[in-house]
Protein backbone atom coordinates (compact mmCIF):
# COMPACT_ATOMS: atom_id res chain seq x y z
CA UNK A 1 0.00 0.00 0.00
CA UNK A 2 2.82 2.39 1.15
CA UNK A 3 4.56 1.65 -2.35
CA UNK A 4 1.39 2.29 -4.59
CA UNK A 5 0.84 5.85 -2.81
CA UNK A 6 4.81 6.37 -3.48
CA UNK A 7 4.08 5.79 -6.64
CA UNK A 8 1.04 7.83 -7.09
CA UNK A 9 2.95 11.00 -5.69
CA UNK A 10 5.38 10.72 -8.12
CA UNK A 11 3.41 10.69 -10.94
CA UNK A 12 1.48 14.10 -9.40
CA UNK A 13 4.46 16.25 -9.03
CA UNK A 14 5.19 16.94 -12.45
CA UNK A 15 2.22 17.62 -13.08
CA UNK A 16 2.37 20.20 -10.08
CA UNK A 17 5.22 21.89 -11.50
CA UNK A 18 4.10 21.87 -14.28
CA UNK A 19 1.12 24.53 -13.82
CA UNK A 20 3.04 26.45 -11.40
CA UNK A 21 6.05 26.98 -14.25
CA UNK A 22 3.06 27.67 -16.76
CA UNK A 23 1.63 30.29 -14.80
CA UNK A 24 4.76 32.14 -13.60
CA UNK A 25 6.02 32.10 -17.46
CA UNK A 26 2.68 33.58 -19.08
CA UNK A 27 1.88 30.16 -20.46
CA UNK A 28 -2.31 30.01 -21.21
CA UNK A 29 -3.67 27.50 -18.33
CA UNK A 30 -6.24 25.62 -18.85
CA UNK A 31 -9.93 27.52 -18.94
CA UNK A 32 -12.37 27.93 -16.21
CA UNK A 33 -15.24 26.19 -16.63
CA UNK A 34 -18.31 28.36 -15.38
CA UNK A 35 -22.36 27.87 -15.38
CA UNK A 36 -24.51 29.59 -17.19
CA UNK A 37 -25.51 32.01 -14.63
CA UNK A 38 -22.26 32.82 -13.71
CA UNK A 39 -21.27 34.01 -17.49
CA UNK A 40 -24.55 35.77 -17.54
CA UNK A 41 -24.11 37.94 -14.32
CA UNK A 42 -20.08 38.22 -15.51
CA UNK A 43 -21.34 40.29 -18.61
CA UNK A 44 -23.74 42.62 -16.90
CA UNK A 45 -26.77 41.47 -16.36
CA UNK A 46 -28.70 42.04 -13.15
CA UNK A 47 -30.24 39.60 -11.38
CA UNK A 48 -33.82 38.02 -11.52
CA UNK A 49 -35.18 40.01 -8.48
CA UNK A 50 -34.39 43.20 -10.75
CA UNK A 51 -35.46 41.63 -14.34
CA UNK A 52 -38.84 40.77 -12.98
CA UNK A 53 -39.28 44.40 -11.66
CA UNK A 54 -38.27 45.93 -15.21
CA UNK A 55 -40.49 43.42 -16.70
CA UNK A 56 -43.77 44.06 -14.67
CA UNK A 57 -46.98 45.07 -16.58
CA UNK A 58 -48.85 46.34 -13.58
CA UNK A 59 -50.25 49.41 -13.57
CA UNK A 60 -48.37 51.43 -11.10
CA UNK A 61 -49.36 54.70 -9.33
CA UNK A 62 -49.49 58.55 -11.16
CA UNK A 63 -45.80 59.36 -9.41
CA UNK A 64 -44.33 56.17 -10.98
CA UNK A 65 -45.38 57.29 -14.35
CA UNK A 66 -44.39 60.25 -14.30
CA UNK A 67 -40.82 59.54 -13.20
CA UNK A 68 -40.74 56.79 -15.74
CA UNK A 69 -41.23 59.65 -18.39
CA UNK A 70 -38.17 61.25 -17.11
CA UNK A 71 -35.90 58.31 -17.82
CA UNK A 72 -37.53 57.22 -20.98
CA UNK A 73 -35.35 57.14 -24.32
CA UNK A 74 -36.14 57.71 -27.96
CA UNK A 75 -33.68 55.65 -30.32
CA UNK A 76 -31.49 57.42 -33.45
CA UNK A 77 -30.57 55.21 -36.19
CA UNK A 78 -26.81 55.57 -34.32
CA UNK A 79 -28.30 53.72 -31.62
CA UNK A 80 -27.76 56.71 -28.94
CA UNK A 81 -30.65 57.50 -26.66
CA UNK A 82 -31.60 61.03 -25.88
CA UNK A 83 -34.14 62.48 -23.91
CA UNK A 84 -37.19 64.04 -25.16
CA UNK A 85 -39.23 66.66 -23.34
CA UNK A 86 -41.47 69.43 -23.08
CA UNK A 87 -39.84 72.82 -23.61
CA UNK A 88 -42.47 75.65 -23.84
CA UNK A 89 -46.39 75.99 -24.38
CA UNK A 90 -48.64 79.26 -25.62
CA UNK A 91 -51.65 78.72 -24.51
CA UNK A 92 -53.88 81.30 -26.10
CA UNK A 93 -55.02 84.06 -23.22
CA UNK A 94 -55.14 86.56 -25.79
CA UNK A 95 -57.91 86.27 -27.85
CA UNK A 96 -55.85 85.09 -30.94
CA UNK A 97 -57.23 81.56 -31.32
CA UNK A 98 -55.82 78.13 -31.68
CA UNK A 99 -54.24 78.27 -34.66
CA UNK A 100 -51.73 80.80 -32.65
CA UNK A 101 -50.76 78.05 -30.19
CA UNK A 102 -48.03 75.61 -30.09
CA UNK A 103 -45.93 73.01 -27.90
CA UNK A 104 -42.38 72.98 -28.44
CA UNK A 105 -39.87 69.77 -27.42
CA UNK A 106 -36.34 69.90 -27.37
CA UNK A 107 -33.99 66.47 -27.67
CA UNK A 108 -30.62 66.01 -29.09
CA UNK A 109 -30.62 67.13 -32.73
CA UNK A 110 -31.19 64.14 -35.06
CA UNK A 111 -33.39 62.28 -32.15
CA UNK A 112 -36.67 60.55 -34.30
CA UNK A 113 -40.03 62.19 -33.56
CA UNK A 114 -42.06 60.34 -35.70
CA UNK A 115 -43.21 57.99 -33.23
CA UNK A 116 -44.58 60.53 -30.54
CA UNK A 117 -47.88 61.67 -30.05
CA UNK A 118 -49.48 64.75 -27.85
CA UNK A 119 -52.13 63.76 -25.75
CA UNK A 120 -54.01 67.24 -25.00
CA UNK A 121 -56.02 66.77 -22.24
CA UNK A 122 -58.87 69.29 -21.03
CA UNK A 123 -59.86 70.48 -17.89
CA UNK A 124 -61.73 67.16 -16.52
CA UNK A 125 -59.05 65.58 -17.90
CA UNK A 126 -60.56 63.35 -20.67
CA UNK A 127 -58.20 63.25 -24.07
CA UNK A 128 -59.46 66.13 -26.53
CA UNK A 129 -57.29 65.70 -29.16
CA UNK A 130 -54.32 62.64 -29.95
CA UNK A 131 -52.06 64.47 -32.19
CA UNK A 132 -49.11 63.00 -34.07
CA UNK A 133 -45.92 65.37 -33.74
CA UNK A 134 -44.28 64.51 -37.20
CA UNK A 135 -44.96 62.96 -40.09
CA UNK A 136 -42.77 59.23 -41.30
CA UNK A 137 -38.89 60.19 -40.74
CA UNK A 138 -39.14 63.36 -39.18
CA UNK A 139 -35.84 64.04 -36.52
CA UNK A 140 -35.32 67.28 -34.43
CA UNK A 141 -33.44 69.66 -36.36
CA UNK A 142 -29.88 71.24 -35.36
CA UNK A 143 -31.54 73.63 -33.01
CA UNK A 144 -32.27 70.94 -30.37
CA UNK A 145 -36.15 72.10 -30.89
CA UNK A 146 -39.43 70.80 -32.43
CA UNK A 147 -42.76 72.32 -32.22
CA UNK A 148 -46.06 71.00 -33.37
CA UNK A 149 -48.90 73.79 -33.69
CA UNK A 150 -51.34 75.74 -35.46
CA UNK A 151 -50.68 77.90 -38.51
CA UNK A 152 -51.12 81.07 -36.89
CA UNK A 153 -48.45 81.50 -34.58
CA UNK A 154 -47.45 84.75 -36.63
CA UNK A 155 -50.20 86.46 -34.48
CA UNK A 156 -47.83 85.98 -31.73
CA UNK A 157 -45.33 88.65 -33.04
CA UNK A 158 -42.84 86.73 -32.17
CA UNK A 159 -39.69 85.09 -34.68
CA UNK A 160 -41.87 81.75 -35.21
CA UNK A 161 -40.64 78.31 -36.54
CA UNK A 162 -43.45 75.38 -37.16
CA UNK A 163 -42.27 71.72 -37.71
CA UNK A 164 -45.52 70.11 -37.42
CA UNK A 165 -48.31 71.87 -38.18
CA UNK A 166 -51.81 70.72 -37.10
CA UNK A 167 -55.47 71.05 -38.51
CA UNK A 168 -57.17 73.24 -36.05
CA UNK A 169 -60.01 70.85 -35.98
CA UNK A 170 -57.81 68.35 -34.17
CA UNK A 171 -55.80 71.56 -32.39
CA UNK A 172 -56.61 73.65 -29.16
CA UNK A 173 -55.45 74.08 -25.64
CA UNK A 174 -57.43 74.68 -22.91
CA UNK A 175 -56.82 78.20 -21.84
CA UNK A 176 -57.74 77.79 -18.22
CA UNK A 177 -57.00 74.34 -16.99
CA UNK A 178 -55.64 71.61 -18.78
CA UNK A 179 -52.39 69.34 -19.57
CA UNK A 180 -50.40 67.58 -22.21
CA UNK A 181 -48.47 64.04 -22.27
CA UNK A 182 -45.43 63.86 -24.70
CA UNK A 183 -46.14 59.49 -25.29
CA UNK A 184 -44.91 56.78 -27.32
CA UNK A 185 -47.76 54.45 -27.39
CA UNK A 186 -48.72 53.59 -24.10
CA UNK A 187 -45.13 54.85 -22.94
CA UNK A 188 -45.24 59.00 -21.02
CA UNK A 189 -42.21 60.52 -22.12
CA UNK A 190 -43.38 64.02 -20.21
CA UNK A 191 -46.12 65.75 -18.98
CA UNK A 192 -47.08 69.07 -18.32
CA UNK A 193 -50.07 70.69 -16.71
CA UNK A 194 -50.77 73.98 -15.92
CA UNK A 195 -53.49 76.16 -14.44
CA UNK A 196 -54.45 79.90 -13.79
CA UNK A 197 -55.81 79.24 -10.76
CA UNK A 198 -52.73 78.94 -8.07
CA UNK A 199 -55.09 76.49 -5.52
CA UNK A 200 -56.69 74.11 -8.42
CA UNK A 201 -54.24 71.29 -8.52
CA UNK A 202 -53.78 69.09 -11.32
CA UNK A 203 -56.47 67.77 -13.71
CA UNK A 204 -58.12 64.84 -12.93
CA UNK A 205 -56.46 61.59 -14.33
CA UNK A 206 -57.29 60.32 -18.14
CA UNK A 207 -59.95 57.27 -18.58
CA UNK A 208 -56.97 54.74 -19.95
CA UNK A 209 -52.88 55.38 -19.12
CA UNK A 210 -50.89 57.10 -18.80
CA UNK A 211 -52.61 58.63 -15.97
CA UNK A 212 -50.16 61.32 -15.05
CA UNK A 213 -51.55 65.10 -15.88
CA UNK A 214 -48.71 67.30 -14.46
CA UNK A 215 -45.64 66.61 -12.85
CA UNK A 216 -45.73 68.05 -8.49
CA UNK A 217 -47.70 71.27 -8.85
CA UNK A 218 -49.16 72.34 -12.11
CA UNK A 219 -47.56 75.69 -14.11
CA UNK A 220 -48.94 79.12 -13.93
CA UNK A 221 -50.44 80.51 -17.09
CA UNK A 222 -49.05 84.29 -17.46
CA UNK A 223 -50.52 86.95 -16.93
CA UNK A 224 -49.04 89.10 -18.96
CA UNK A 225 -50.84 89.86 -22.08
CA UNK A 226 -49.99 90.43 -25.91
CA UNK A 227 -50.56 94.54 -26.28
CA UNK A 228 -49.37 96.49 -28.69
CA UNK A 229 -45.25 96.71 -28.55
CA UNK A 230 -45.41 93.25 -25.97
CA UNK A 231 -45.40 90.21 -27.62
CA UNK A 232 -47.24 86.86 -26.01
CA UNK A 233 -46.36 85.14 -23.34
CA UNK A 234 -45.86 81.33 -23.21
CA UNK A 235 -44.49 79.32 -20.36
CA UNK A 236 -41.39 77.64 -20.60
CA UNK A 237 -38.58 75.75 -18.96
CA UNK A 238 -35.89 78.17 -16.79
CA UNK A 239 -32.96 78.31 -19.00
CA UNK A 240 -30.26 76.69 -17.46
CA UNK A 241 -32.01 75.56 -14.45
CA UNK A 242 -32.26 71.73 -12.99
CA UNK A 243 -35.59 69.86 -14.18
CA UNK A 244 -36.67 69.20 -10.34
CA UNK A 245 -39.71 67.30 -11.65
CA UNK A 246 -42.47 69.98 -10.26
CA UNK A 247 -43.74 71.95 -13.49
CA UNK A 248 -44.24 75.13 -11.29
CA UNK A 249 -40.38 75.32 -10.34
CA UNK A 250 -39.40 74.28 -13.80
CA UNK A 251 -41.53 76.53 -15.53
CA UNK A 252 -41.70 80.31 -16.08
CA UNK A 253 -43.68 82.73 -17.75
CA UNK A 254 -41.73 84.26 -20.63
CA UNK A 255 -41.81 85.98 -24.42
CA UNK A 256 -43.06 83.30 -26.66
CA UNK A 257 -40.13 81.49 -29.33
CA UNK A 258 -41.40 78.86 -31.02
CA UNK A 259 -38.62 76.97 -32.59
CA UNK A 260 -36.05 79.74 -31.11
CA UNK A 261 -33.90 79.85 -27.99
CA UNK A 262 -35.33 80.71 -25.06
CA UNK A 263 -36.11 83.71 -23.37
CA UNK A 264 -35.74 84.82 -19.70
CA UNK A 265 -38.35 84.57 -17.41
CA UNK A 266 -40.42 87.52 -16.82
């Protein structure tokens, strides 16, 4: 017995050396040999408890739509992702009519649009009007900005650029109370609601998702009216500011610019 395990030994030790010689010289050892789930969750993959969270259907509350919107992407033929969102609205408090409003995104120039829809939702919140925001290959232009609207924002006095523009029998904004969802689908890229009363809230929620109609508090409507010399007023994003997810903080009134940098708040 003592003699076979002699044996045994010696026939080991080369072996031994072997590897340690291969590894100290850069020689290729032989391969680990892994399970699946080990090569899975080596390459980046999270694990099941967070796939079946991305993966849920259920209809969640308004604040988790809304904050989905925030992080949702829209694909370039690159394969980049870049947000989209709601820049600046004129809502018509001057008398000019519909056909002088608009909704203006910005996104990385080149980001598709062709895909996106407006929901424009009224004052008990039901959908008024499901509006496409460009027609089959449409992409932001250089500027970083895209606006869908009537065809009379020239009565705005303003420098005025159009990239969509709608029939204003499927066009109008609700000039007291209402709210607008930026969606792909079933998918809320933004929202934004807005009110002239300070105390009214947001609208109610839609009939069929996504429910959100504002994001925190609703924006104020200006006040400031379109006289002669004074251009209209829209409300848009503060330039330069962080997007803190409440449409009051992010949003000021300001001279309307559809399709043109922003101004400063008033």
């Amino acid at each position: 017995m003592a003699r076979n395990l002699f044996v045994f030994v010696l026939v080991l030790s080369p072996l031994a050396a072997h590897a340690a010689c291969a590894a100290s010289n850069g020689e290729a050892l032989p391969a680990e040999v892994r399970e699946a789930g080990s090569l899975e969750a080596s390459n980046g993959r999270r694990g099941n408890d967070d796939d079946d969270d991305d993966s849920s259907t259920d209809g969640g509350d308004e604040r988790d739509e809304g904050d989905a919107g925030k992080d949702a992407r829209v694909e370039d033929d690159g394969g980049a992702s870049s947000l989209v969102e709601i820049n600046e609205i004129y809502v018509d408090i001057d008398g000019l009519g519909d056909g002088a409003e608009f909704v203006e995104l910005r996104a990385e120039p080149g980001t598709p649009v062709d895909d996106l829809k407006l929901r424009i939702l009224d004052a008990t919140g039901a959908v008024k009007y499901l509006v496409n925001v460009g027609e089959p290959g449409a992409k932001v232009s250089g500027s970083g900005l895209w606006v869908v609207g009537g065809n009379q924002t020239f009565k705005l006095e303003v420098l005025d650029r159009v990239d969509k523009t709608v029939s204003l029998s499927a066009w109008g904004l609700e000039n007291t109370h209402g709210a607008v969802q930026l969606v792909r689908g079933m998918q809320l890229l933004d929202v934004v609601g807005w009110t002239k009363d300070a105390d009214a809230g947001a609208v109610p929620p839609p009939g069929l998702p996504p429910k959100a109609t504002a994001e925190g508090t609703p924006a104020m409507l200006p006040t400031i009216r379109k006289t002669s010399g004074k251009p209209a007023h829209s409300f848009g994003r503060r330039s330069g500011a962080p997007d803190t997810n409440d449409n009051r903080a992010d949003f000021c009134s300001m001279a309307a610019s559809p399709g043109y940098d922003q101004k400063p708040c008033d």
